[in-house]
N, C-alpha and C. Protein backbone atom coordinates (compact mmCIF):
# COMPACT_ATOMS: atom_id res chain seq x y z
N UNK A 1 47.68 276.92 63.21
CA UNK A 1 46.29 276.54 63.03
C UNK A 1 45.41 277.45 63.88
N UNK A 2 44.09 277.56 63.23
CA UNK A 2 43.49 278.75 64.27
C UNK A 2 41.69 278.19 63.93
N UNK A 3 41.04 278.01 64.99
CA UNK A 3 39.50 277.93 64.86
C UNK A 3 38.89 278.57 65.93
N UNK A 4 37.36 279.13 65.09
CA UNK A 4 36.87 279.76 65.92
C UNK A 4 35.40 278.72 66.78
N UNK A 5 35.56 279.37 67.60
CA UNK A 5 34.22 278.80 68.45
C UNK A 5 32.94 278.45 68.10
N UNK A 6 32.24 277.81 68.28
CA UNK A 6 30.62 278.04 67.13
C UNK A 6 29.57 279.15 67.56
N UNK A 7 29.91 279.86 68.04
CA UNK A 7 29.17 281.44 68.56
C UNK A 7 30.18 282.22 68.00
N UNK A 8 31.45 282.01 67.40
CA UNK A 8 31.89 282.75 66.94
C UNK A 8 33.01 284.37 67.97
N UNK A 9 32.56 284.12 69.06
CA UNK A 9 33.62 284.66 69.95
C UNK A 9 34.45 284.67 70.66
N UNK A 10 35.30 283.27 69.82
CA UNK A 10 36.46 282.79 70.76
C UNK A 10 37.20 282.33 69.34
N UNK A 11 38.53 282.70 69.40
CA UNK A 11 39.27 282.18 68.52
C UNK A 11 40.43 281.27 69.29
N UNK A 12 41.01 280.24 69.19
CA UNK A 12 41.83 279.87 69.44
C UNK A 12 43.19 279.69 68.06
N UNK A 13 44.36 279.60 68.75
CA UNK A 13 45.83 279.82 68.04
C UNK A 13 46.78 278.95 68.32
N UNK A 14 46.99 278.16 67.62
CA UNK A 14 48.09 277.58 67.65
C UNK A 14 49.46 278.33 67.24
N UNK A 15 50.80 277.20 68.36
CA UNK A 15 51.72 278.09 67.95
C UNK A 15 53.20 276.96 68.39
N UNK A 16 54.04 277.19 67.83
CA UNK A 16 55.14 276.38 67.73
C UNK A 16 55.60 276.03 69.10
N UNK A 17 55.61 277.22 69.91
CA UNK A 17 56.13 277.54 71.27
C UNK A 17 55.78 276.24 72.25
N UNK A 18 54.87 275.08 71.31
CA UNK A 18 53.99 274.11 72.71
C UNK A 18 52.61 274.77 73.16
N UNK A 19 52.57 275.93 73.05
CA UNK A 19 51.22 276.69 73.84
C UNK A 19 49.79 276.73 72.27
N UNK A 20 49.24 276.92 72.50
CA UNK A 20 47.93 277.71 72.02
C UNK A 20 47.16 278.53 72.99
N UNK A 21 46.78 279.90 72.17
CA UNK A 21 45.89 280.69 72.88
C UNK A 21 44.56 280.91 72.59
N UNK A 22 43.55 281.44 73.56
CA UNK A 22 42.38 281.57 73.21
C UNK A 22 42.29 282.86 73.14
N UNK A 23 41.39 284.02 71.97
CA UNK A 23 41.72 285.15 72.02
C UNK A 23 39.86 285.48 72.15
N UNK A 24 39.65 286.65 72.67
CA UNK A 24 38.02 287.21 72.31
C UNK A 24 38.25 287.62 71.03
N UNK A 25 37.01 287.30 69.61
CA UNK A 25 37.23 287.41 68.53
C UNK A 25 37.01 288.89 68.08
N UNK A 26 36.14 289.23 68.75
CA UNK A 26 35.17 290.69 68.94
C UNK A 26 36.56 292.01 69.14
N UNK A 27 37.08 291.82 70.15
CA UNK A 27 38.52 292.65 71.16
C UNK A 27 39.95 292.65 70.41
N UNK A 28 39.95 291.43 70.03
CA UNK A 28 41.46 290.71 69.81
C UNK A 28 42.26 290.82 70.83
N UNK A 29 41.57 290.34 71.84
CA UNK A 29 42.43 290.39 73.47
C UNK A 29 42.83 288.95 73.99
N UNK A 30 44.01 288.77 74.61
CA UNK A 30 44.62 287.90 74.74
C UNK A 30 43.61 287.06 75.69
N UNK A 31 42.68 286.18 75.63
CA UNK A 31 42.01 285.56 77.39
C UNK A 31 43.01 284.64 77.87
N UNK A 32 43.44 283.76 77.30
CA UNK A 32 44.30 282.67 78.21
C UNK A 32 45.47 282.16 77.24
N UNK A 33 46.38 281.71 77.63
CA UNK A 33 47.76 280.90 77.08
C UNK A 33 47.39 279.40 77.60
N UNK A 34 47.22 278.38 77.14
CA UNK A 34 47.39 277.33 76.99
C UNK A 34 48.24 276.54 77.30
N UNK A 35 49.26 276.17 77.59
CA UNK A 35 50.39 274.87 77.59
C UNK A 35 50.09 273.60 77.09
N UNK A 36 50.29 273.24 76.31
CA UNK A 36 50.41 271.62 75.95
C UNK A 36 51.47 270.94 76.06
N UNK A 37 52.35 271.48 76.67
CA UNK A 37 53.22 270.75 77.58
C UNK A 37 54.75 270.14 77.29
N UNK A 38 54.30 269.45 75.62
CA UNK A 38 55.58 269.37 75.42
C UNK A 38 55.87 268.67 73.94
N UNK A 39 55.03 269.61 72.92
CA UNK A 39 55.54 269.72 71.63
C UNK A 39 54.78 270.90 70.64
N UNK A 40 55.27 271.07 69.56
CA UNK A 40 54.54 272.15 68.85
C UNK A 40 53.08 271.71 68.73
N UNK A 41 51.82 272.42 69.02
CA UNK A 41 50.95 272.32 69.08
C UNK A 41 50.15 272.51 67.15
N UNK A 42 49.78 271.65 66.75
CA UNK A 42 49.55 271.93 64.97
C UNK A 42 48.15 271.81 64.71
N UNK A 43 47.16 271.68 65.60
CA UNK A 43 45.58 271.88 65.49
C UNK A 43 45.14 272.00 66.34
N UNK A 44 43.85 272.96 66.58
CA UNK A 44 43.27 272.76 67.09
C UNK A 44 42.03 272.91 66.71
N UNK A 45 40.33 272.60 68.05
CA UNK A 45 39.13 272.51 67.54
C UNK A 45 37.97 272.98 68.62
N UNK A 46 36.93 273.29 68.26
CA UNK A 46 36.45 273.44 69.16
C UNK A 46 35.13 272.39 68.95
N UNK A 47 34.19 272.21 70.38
CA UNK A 47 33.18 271.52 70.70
C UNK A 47 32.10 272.01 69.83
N UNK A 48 31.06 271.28 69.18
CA UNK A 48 30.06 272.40 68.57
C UNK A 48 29.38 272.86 69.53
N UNK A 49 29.25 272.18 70.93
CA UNK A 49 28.65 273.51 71.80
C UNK A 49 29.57 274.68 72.08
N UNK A 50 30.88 274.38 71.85
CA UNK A 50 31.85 275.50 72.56
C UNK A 50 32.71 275.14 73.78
N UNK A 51 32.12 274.27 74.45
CA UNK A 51 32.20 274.35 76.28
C UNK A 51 33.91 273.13 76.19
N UNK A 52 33.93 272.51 75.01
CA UNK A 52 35.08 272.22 74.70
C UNK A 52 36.28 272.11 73.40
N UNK A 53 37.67 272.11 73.70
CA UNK A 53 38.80 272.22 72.73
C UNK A 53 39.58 270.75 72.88
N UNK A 54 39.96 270.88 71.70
CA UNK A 54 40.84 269.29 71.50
C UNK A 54 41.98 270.25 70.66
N UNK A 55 43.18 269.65 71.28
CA UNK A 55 44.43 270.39 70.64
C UNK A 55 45.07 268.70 70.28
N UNK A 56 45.92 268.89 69.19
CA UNK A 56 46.96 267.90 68.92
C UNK A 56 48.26 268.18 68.60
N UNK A 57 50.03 267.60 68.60
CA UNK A 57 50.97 267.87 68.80
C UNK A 57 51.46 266.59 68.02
N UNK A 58 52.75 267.05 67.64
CA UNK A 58 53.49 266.55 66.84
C UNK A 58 53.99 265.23 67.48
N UNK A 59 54.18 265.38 68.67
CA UNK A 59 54.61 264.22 69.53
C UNK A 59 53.67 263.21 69.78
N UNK A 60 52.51 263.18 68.74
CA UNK A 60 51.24 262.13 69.05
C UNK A 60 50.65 261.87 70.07
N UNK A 61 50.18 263.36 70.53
CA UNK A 61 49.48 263.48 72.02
C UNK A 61 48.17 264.60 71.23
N UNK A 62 47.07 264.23 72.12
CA UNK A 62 45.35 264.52 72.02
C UNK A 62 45.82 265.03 72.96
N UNK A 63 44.83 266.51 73.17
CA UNK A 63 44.11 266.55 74.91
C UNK A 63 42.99 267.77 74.62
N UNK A 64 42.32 267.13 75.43
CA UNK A 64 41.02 267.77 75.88
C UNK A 64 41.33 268.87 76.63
N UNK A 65 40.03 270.31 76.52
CA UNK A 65 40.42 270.85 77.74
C UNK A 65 38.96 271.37 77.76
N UNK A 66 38.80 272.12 78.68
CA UNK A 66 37.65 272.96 79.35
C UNK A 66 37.90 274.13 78.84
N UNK A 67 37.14 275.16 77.55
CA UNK A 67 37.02 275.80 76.78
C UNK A 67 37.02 276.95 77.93
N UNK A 68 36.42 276.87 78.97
CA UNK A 68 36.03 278.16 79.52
C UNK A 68 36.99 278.23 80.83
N UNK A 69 37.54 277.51 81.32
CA UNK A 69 38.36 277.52 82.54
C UNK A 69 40.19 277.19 81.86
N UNK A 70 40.15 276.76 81.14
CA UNK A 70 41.24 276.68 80.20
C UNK A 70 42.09 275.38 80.94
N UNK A 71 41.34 274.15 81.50
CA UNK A 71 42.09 273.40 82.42
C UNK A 71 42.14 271.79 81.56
N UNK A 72 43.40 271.51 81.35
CA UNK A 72 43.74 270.56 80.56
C UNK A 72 42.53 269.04 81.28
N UNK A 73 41.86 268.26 80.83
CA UNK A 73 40.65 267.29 81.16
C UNK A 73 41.32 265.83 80.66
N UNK A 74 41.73 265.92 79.57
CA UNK A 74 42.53 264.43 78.98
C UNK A 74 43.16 264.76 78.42
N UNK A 75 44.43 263.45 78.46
CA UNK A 75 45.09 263.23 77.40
C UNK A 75 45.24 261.62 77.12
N UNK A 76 45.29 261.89 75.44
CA UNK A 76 45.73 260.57 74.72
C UNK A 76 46.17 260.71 74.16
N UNK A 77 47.54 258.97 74.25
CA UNK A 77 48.69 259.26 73.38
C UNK A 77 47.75 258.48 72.21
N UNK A 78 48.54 258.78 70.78
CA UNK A 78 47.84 258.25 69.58
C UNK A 78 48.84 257.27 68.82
N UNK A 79 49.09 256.27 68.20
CA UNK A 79 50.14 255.50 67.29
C UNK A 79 51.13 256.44 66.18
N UNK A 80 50.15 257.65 65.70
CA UNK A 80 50.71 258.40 64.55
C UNK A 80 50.58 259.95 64.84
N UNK A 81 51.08 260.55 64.01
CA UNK A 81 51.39 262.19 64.23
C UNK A 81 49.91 262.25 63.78
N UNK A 82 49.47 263.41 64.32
CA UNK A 82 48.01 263.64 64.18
C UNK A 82 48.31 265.17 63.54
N UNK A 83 47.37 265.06 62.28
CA UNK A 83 47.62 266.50 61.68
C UNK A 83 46.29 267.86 61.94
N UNK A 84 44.88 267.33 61.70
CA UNK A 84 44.21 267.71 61.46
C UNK A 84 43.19 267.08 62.84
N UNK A 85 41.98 268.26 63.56
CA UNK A 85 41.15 267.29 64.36
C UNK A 85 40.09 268.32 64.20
N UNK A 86 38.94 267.39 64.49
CA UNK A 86 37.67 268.21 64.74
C UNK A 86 36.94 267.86 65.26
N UNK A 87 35.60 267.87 65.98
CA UNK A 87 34.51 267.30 66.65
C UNK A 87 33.46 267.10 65.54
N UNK A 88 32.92 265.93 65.62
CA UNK A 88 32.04 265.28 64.71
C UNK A 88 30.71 266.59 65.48
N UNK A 89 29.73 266.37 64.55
CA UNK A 89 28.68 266.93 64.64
C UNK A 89 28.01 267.10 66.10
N UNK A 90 28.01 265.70 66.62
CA UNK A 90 27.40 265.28 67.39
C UNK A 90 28.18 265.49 69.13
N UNK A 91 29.44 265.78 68.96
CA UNK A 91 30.33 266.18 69.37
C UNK A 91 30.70 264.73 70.44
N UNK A 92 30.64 263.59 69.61
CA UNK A 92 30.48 262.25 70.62
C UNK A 92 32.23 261.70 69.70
N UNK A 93 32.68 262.35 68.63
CA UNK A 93 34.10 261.73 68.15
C UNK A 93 35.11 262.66 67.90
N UNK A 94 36.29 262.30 67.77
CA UNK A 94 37.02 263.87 67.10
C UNK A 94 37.38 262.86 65.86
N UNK A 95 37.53 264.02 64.82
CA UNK A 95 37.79 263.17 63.39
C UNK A 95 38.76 263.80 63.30
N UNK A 96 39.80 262.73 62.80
CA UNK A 96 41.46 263.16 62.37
C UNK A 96 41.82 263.01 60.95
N UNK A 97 43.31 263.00 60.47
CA UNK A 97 43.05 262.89 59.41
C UNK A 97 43.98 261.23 59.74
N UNK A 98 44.29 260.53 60.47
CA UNK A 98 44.34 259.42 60.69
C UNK A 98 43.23 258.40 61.26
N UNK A 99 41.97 259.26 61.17
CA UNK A 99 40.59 258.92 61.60
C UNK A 99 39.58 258.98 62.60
N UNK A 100 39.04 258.08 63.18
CA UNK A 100 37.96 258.38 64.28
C UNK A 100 38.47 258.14 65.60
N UNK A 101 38.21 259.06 66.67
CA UNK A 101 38.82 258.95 68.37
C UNK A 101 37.40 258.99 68.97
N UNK A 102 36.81 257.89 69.26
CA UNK A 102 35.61 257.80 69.85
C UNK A 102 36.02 258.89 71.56
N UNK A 103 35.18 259.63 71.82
CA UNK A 103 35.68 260.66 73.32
C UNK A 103 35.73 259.94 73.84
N UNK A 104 34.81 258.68 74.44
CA UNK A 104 34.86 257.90 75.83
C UNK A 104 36.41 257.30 75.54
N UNK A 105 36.77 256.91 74.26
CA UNK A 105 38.06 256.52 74.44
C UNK A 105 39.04 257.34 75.34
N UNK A 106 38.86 258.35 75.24
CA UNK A 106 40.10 259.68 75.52
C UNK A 106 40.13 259.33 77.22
N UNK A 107 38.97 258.43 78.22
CA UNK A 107 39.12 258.53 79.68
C UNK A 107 39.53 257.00 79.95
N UNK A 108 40.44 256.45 78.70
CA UNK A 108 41.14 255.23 79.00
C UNK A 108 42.26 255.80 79.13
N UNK A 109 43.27 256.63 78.37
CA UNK A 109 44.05 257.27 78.49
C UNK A 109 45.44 256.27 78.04
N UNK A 110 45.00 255.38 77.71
CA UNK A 110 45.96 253.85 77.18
C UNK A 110 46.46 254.46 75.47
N UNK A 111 47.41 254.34 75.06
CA UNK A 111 47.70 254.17 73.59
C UNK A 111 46.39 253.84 72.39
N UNK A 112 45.99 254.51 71.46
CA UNK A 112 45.04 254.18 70.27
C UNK A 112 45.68 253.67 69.38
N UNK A 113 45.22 253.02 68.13
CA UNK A 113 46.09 252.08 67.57
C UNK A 113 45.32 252.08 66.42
N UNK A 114 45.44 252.94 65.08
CA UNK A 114 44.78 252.99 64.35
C UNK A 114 43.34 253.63 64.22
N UNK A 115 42.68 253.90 63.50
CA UNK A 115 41.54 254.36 63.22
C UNK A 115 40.14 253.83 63.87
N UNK A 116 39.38 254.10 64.54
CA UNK A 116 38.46 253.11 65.24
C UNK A 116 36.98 253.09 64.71
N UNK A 117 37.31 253.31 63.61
CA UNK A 117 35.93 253.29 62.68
C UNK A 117 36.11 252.14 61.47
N UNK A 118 35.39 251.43 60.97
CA UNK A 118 35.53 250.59 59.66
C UNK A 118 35.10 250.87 58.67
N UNK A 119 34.25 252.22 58.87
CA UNK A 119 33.93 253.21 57.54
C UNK A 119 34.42 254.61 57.77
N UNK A 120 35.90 255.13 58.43
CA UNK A 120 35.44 255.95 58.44
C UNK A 120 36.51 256.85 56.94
N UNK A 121 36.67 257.81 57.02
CA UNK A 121 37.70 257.86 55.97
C UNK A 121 38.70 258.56 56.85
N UNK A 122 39.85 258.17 56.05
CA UNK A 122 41.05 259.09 56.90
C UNK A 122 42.48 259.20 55.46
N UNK A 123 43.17 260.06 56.25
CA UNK A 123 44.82 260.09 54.89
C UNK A 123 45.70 259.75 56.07
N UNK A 124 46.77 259.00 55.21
CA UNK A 124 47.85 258.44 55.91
C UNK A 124 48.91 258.83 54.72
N UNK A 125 50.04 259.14 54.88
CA UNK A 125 51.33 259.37 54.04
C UNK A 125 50.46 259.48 52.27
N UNK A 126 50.44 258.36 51.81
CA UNK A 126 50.00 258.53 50.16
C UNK A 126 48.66 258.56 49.82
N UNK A 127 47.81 257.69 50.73
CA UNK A 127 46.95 257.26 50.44
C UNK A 127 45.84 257.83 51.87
N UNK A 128 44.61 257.77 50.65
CA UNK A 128 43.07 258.40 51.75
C UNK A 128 42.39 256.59 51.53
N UNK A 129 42.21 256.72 52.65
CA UNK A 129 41.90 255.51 53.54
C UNK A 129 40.27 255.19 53.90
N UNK A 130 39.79 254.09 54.02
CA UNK A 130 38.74 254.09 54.23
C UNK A 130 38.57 252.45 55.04
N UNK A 131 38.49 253.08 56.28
CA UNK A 131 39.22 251.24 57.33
C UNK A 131 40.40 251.04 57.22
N UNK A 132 40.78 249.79 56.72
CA UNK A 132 42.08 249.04 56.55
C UNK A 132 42.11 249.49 55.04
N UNK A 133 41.44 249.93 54.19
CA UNK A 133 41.36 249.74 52.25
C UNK A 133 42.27 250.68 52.19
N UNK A 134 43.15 250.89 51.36
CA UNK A 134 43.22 251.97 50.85
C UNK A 134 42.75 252.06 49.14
N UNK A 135 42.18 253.62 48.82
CA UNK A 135 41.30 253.96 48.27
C UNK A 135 40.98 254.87 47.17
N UNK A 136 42.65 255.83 47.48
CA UNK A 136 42.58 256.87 46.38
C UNK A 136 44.29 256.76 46.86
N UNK A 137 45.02 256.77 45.75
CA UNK A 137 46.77 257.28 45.41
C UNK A 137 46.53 258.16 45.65
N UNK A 138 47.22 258.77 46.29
CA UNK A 138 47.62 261.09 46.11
C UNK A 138 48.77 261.15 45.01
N UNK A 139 48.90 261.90 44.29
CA UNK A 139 49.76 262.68 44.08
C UNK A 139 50.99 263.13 44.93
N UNK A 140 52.09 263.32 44.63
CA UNK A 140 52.97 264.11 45.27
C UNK A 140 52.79 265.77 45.66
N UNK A 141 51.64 266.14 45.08
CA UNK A 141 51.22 267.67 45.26
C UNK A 141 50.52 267.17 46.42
N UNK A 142 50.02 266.47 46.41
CA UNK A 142 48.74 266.59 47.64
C UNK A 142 49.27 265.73 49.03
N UNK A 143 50.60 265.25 48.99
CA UNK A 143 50.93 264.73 50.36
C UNK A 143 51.56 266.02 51.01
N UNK A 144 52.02 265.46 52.41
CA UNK A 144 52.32 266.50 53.15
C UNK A 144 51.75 268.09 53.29
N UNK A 145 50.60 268.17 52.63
CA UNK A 145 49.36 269.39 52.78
C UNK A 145 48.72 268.91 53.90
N UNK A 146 47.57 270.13 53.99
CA UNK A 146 46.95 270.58 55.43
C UNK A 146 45.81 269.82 54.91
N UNK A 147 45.31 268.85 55.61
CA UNK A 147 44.04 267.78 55.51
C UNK A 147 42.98 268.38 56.42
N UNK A 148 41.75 268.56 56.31
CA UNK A 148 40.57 268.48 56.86
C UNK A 148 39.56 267.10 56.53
N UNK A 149 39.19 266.68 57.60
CA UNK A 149 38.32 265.29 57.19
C UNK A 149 36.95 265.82 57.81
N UNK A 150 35.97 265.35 57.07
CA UNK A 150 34.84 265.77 58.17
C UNK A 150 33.66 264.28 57.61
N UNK A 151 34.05 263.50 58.14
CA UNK A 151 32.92 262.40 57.74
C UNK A 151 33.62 262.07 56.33
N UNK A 152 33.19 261.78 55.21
CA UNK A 152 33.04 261.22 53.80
C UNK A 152 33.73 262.60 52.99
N UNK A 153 33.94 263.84 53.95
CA UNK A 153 34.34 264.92 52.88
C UNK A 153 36.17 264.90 53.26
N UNK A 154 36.94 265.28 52.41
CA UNK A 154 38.17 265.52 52.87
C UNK A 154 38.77 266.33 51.92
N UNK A 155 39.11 267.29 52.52
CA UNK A 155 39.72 269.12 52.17
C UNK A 155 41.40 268.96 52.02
N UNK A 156 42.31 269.53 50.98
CA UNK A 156 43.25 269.59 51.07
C UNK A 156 43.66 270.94 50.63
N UNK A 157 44.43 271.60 51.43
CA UNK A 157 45.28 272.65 50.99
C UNK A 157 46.80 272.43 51.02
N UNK A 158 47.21 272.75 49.37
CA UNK A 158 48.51 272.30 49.24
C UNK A 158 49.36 273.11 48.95
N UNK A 159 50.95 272.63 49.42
CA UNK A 159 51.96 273.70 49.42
C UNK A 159 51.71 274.43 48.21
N UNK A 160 50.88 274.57 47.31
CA UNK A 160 51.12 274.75 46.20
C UNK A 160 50.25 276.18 46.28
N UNK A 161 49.24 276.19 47.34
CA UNK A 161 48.16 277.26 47.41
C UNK A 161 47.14 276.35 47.01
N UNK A 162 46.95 275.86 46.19
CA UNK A 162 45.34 275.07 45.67
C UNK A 162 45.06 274.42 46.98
N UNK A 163 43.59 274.72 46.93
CA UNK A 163 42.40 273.89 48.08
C UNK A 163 41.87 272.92 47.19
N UNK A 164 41.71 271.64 47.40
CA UNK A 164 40.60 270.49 46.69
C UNK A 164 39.89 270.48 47.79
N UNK A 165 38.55 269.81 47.28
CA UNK A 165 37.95 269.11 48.56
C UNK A 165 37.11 268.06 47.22
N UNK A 166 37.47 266.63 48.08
CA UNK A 166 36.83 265.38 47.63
C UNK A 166 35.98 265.15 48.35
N UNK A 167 34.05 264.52 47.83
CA UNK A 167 33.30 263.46 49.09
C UNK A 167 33.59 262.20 48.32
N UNK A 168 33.39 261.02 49.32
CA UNK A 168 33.75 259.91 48.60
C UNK A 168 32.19 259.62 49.03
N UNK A 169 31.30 258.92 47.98
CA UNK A 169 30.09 258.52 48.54
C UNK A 169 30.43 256.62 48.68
N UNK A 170 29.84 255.59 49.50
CA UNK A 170 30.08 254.72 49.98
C UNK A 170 28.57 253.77 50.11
């Protein structure tokens, strides 16, 4: 997984090894190696100011870090494998594709337990979710693909090569 910064001169990289790196986009120079400590690292995101990254891991661990000092800030464990994350607009949630992580949650540092929104949308194994409902069947083409959620929109790229992207209006 790889995203860039919202100024556009920072790329970060995910990578099997447990680590992600941050690279200058401009150079293609290595700035920092990452550790996440202790599973393959499969997304990451940045802050829309920049000043922060949210990485997630197979082992159902979140963590925050400090975009510019590269120093791990939180972690939270989550109930489910987390595939996909991003910072809401406002940069006050990260949206998964198992759903909403309010940030102030992330400085309880206690277990999350499901989705913490009652509208928000999310995919779980078959089905795209909306709260407790579920809402749309998938296909067998479209499970186990690369999910993007961003609010009401949700992006799939599937083993197949095809990109969809669905909004659900509500």
């Amino acid at each position: 997984a790889v995203a860039f910064s919202p100024d556009g001169k920072l790329l970060a990289s995910a990578s099997q090894d447990n680590t992600f790196r941050l690279w200058d986009a401009g150079s293609g120079a290595a700035l920092q190696t990452l550790n996440h400590f202790s599973n393959w690292v499969n997304a990451v995101a940045f802050s829309p100011d920049g000043k922060l990254l949210a990485s997630v891991s197979w082992n159902k661990i979140v963590r925050l870090w400090d975009a510019g000092s590269g120093e791990a800030l939180q972690t939270l464990e989550v109930d489910d494998v987390v595939r996909t994350i991003s910072f809401s607009d406002d940069g006050k949630l990260l949206q998964t594709n198992r759903g909403l992580l309010p940030i102030t949650f992330l400085s309880d540092r206690a277990p999350v337990s499901g989705p913490k929104c009652s509208r928000c949308v999310f995919v779980k194994d078959e089905w795209v979710s909306r709260g407790v409902e579920n809402i749309l069947w998938l296909p067998s083409e479209y499970r186990r693909s690369y999910v993007a959620v961003h609010g009401s929109i949700v992006g799939f790229g599937c083993m197949s090569g095809r990109v969809s992207v669905m909004e659900f209006a509500f």
